[in-house]
C-alpha atoms as a PDB file:
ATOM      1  CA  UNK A   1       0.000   0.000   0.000  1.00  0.00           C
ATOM      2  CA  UNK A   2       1.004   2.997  -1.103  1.00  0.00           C
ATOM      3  CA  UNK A   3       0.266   6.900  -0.325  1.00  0.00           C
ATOM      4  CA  UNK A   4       1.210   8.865  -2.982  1.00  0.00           C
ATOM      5  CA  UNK A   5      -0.065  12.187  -1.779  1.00  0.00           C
ATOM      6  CA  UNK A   6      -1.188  14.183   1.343  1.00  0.00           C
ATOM      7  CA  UNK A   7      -2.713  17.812   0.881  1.00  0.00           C
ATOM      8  CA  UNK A   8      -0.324  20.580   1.918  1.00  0.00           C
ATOM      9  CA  UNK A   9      -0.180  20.840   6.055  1.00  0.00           C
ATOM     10  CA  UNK A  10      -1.828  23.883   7.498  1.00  0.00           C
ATOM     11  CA  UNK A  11      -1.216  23.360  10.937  1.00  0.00           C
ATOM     12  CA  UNK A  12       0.129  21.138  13.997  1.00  0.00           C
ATOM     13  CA  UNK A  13      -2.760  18.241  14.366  1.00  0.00           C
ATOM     14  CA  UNK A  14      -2.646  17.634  10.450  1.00  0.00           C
ATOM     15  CA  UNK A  15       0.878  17.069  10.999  1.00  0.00           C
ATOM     16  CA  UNK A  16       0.456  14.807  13.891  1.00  0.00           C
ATOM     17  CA  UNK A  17      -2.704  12.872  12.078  1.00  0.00           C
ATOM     18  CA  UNK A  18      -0.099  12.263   8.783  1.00  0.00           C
ATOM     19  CA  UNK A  19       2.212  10.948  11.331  1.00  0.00           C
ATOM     20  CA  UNK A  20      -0.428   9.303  12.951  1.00  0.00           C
ATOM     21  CA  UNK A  21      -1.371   7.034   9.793  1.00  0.00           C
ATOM     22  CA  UNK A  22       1.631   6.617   8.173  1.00  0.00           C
ATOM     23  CA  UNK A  23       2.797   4.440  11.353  1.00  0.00           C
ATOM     24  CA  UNK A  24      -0.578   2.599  11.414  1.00  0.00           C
ATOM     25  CA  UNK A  25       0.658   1.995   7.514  1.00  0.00           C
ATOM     26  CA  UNK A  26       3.897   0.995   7.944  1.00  0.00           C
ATOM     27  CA  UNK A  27       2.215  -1.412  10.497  1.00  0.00           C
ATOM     28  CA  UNK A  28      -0.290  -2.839   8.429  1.00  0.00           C
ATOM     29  CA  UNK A  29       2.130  -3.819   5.827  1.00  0.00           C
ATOM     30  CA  UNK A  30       4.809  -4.987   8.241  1.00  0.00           C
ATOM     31  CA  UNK A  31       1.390  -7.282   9.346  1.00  0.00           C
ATOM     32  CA  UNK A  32       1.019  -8.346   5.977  1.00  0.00           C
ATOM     33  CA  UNK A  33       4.270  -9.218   4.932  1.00  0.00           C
ATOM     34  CA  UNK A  34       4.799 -11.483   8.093  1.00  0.00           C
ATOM     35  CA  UNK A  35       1.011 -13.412   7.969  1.00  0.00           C
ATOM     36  CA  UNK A  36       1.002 -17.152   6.634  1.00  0.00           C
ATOM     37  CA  UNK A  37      -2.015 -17.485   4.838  1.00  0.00           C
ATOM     38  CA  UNK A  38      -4.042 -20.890   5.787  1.00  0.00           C
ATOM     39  CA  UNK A  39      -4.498 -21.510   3.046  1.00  0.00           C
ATOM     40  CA  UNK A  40      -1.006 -22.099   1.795  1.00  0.00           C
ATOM     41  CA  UNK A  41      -0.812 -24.790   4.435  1.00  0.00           C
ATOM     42  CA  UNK A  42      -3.786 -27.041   2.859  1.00  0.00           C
ATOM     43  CA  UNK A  43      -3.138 -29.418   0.588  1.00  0.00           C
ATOM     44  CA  UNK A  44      -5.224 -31.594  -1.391  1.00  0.00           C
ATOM     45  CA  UNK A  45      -4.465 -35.597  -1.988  1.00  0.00           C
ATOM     46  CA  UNK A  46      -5.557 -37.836  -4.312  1.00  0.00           C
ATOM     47  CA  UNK A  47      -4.293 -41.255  -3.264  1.00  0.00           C
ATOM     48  CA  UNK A  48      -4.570 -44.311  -5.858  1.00  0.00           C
ATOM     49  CA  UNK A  49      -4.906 -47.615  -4.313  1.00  0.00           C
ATOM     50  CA  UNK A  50      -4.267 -50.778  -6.830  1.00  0.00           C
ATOM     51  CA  UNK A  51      -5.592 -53.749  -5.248  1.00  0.00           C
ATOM     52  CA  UNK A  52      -2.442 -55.918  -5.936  1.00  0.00           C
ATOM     53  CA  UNK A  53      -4.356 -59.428  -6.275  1.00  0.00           C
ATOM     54  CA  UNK A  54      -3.904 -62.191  -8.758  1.00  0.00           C
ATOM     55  CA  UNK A  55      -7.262 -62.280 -11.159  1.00  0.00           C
ATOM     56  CA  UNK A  56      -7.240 -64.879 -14.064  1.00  0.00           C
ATOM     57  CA  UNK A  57      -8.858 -63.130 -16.673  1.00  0.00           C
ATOM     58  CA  UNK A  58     -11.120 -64.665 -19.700  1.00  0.00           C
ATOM     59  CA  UNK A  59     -13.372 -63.984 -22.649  1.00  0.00           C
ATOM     60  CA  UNK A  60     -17.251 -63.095 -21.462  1.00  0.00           C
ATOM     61  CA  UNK A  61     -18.341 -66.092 -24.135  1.00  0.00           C
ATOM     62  CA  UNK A  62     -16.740 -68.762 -21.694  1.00  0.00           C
ATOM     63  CA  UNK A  63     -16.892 -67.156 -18.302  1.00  0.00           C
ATOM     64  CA  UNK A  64     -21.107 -65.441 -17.894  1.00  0.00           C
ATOM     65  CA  UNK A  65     -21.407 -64.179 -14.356  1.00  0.00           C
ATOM     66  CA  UNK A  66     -25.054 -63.843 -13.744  1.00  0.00           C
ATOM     67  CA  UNK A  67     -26.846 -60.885 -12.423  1.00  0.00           C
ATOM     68  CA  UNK A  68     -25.180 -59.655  -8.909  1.00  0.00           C
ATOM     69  CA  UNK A  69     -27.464 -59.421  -6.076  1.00  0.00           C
ATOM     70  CA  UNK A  70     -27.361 -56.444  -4.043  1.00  0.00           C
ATOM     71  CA  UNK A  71     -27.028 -57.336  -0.587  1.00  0.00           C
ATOM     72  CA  UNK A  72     -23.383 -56.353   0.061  1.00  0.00           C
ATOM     73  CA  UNK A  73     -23.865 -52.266  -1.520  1.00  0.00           C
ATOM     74  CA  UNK A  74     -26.597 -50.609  -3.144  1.00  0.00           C
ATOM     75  CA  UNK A  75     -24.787 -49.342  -6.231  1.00  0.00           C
ATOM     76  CA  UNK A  76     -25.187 -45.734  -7.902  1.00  0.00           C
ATOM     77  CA  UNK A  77     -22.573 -46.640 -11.052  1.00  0.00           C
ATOM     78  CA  UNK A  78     -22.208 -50.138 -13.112  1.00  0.00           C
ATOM     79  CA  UNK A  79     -19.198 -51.148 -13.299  1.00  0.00           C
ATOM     80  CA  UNK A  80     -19.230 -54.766 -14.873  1.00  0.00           C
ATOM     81  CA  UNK A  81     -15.944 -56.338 -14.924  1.00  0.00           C
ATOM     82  CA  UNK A  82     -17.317 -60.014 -15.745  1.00  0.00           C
ATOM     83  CA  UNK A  83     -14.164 -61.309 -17.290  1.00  0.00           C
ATOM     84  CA  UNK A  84     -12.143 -61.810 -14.669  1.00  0.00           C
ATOM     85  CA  UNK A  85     -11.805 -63.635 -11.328  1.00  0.00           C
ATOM     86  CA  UNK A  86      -9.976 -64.653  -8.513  1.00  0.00           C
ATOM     87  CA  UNK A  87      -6.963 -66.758  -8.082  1.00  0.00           C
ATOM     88  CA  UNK A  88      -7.987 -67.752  -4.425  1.00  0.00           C
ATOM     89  CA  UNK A  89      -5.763 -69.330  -1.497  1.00  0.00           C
ATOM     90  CA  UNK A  90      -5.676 -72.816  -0.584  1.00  0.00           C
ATOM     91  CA  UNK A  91      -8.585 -72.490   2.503  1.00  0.00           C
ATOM     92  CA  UNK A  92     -10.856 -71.418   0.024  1.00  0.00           C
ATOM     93  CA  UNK A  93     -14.201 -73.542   0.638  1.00  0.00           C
ATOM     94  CA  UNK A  94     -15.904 -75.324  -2.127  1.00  0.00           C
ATOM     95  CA  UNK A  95     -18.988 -74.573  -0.651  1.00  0.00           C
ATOM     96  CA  UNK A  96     -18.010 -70.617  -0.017  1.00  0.00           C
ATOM     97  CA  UNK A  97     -20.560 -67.774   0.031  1.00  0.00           C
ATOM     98  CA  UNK A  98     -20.068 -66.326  -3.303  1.00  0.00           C
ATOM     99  CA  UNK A  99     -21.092 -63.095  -4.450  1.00  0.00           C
ATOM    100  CA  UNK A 100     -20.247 -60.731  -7.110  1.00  0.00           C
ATOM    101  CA  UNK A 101     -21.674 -56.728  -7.168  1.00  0.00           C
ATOM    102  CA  UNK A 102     -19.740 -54.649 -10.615  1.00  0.00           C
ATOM    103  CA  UNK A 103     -16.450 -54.636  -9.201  1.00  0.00           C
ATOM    104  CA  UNK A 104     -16.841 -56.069  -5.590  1.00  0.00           C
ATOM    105  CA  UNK A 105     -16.695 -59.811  -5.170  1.00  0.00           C
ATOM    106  CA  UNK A 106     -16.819 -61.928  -1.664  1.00  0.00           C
ATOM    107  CA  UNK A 107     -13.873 -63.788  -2.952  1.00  0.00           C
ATOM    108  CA  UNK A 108     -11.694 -61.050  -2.330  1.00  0.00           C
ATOM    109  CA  UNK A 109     -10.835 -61.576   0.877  1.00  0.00           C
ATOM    110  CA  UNK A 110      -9.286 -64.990  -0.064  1.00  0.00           C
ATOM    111  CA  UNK A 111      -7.862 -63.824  -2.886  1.00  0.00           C
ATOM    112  CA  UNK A 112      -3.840 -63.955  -3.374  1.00  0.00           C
ATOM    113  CA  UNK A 113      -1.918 -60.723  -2.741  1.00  0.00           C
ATOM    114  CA  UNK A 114       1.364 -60.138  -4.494  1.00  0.00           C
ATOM    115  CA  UNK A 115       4.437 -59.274  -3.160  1.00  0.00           C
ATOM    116  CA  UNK A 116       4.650 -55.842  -3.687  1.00  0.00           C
ATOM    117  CA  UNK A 117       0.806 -55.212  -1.837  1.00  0.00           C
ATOM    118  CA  UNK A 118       1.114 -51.942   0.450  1.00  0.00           C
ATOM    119  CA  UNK A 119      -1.244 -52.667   2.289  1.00  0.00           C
ATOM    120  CA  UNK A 120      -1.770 -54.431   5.627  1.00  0.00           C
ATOM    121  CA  UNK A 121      -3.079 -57.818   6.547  1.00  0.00           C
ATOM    122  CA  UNK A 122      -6.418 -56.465   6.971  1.00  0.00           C
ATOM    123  CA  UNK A 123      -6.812 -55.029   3.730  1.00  0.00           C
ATOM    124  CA  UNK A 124      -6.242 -50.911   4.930  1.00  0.00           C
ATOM    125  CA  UNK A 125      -3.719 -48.881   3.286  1.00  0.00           C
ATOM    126  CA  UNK A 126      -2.385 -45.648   5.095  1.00  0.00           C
ATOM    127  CA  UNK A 127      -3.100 -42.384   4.381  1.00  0.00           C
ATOM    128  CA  UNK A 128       0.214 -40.388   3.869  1.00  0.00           C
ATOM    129  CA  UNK A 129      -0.773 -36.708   3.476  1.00  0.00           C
ATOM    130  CA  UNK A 130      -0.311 -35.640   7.188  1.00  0.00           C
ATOM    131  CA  UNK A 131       3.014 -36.799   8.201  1.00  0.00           C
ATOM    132  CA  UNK A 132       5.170 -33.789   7.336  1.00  0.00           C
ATOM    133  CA  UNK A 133       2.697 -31.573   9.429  1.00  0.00           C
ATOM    134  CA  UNK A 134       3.293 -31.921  13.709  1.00  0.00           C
ATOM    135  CA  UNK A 135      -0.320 -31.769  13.860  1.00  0.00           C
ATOM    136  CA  UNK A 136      -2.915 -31.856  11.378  1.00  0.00           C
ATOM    137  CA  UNK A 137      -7.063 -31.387  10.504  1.00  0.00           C
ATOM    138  CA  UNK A 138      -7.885 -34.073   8.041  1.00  0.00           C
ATOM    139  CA  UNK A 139     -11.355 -34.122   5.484  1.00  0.00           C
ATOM    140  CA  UNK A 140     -11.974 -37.364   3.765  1.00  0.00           C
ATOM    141  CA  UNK A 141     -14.043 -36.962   1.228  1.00  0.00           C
ATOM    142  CA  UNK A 142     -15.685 -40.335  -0.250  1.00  0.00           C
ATOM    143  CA  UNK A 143     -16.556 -40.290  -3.728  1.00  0.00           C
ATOM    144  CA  UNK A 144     -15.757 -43.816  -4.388  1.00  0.00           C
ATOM    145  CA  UNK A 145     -18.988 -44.776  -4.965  1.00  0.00           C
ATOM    146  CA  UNK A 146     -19.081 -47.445  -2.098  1.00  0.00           C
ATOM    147  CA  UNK A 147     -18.675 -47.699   1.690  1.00  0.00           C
ATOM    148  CA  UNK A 148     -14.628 -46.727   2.741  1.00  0.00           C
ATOM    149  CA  UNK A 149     -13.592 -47.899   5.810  1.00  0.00           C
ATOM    150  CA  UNK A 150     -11.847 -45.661   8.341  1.00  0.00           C
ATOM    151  CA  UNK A 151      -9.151 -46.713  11.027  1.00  0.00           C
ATOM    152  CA  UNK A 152      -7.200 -44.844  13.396  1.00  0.00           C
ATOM    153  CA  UNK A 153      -3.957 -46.434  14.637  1.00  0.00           C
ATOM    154  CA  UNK A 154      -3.573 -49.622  15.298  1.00  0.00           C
ATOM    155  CA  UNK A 155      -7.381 -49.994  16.888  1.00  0.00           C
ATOM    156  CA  UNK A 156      -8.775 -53.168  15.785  1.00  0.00           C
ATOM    157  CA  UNK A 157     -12.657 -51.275  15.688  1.00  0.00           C
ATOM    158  CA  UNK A 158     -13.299 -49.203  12.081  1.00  0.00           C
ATOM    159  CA  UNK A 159     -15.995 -47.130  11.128  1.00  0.00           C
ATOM    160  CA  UNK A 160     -17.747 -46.537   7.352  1.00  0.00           C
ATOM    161  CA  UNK A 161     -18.728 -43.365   5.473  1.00  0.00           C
ATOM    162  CA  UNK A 162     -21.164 -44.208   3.114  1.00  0.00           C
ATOM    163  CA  UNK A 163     -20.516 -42.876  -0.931  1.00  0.00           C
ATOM    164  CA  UNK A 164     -21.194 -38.754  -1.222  1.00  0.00           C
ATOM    165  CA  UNK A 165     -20.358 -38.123   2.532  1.00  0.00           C
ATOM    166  CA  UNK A 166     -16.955 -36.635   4.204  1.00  0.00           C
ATOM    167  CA  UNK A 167     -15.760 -36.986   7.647  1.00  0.00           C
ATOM    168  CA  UNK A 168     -13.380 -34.700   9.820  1.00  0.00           C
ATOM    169  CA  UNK A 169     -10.257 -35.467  11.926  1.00  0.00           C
ATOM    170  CA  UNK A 170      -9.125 -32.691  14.173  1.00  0.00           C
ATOM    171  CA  UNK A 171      -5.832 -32.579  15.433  1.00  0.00           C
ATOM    172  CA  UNK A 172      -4.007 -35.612  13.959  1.00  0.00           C
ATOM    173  CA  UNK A 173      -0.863 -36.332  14.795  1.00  0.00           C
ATOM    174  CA  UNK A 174       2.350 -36.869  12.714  1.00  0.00           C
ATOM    175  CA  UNK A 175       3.033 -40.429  13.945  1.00  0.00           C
ATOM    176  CA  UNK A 176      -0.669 -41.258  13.763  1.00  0.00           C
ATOM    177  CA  UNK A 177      -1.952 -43.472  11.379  1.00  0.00           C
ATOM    178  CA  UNK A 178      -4.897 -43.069   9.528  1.00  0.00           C
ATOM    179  CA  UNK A 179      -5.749 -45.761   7.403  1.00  0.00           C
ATOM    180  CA  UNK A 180      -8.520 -46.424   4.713  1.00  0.00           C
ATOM    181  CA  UNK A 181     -10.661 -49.405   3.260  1.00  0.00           C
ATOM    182  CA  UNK A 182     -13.046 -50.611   0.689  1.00  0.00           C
ATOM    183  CA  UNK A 183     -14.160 -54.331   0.719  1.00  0.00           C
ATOM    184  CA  UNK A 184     -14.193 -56.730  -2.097  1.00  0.00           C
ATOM    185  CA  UNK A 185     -12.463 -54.950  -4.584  1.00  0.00           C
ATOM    186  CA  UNK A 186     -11.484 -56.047  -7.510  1.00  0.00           C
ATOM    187  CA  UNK A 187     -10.006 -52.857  -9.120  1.00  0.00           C
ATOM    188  CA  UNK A 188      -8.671 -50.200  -7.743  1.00  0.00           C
ATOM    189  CA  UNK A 189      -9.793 -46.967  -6.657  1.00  0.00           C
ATOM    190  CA  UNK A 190      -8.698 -43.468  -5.330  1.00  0.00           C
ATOM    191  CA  UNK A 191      -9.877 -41.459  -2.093  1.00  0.00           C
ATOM    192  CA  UNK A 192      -9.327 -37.859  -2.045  1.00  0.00           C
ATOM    193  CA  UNK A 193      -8.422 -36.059   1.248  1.00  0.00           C
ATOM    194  CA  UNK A 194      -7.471 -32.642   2.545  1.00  0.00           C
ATOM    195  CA  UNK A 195      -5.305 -32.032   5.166  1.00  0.00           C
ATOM    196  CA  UNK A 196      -4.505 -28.088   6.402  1.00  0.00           C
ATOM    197  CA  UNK A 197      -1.140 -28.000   8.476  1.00  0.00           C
ATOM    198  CA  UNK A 198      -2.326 -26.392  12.356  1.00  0.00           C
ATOM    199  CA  UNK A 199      -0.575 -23.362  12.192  1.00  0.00           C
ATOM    200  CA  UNK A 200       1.404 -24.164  15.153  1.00  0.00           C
ATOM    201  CA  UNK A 201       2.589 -27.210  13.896  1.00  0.00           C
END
């Protein structure tokens, strides 16, 4: 901010007021040029997760799955993906509970993970996007079109936010974990959070 121009001074208390609000400018501007915007401290993640599983895939004129039931998620999208299915682990049952929605199936869960699978034995994946804050608000936002999973730590008990909702945590800290999950998937999928840096972090 800039002033350009006063009027010519006729007497002592216009001097004093020019005085007067060129300090409260000089303040304003020393304000300004020391204030972290917020804003610059909120970032916005968009984390891929590629379900790392073994599918044997084949043509749809030898492998027809029939029409899915709807029991495990009441779908807003179709997303067939009938050519393909599971290479599943050795305690697979014969006479398993089978059940395929788009790109869910109840195989999943017995499924064989690759090497390279990030996530844990459970099936959650971390989130990453807080840990070079000391403290941290994070908004997950589901637009997944299914039911995510959310864990904190290493607590055993999880919680769901359905499709089209977001949830808040305040206050997270660095060594926290945060972790995500959606069930029976076959492909992957990406959930996009935001995480703003506390300012006195």
């Amino acid at each position: 901010m800039d002033i350009s121009e006063f009027k010519k001074i006729d007497n002592y208390e216009q001097a004093e007021q020019k005085e007067k609000l060129l300090n409260q400018v000089n303040s304003i501007k020393k304000g300004i040029n020391n204030l972290q915007a917020r804003s610059e401290r909120t970032k916005i993640f968009n984390q891929k997760i590629e379900e790392d599983l073994l599918i044997l895939e084949t043509t749809d004129e030898l492998f027809h799955v029939p029409q899915a039931p709807t029991a495990i998620f009441s779908s807003v999208n179709s997303m067939p993906e009938v050519n393909q299915f599971f290479i599943l682990s050795e305690e697979a049952k014969d006479g398993r509970t089978q059940q395929r929605s788009f790109n869910f199936d109840l195989d999943q869960s017995l499924a064989l993970r690759q090497d390279c699978y990030s996530g844990d034995a459970a099936g959650f994946f971390d989130a990453y996007g807080h840990l070079e804050n000391n403290s941290s608000d994070v908004t997950i936002v589901n637009d997944t079109l299914y039911n995510l999973r959310l864990r904190m730590d290493e607590n055993e008990s999880d919680f769901s936010i359905e499709d089209g909702f977001s949830i808040g945590f305040n206050d997270i800290e660095k060594d926290n974990i945060l972790s995500f999950k959606r069930d029976y998937t076959i492909s992957g999928y990406t959930v996009n959070y935001i995480v703003e840096g506390k300012m006195n972090s």
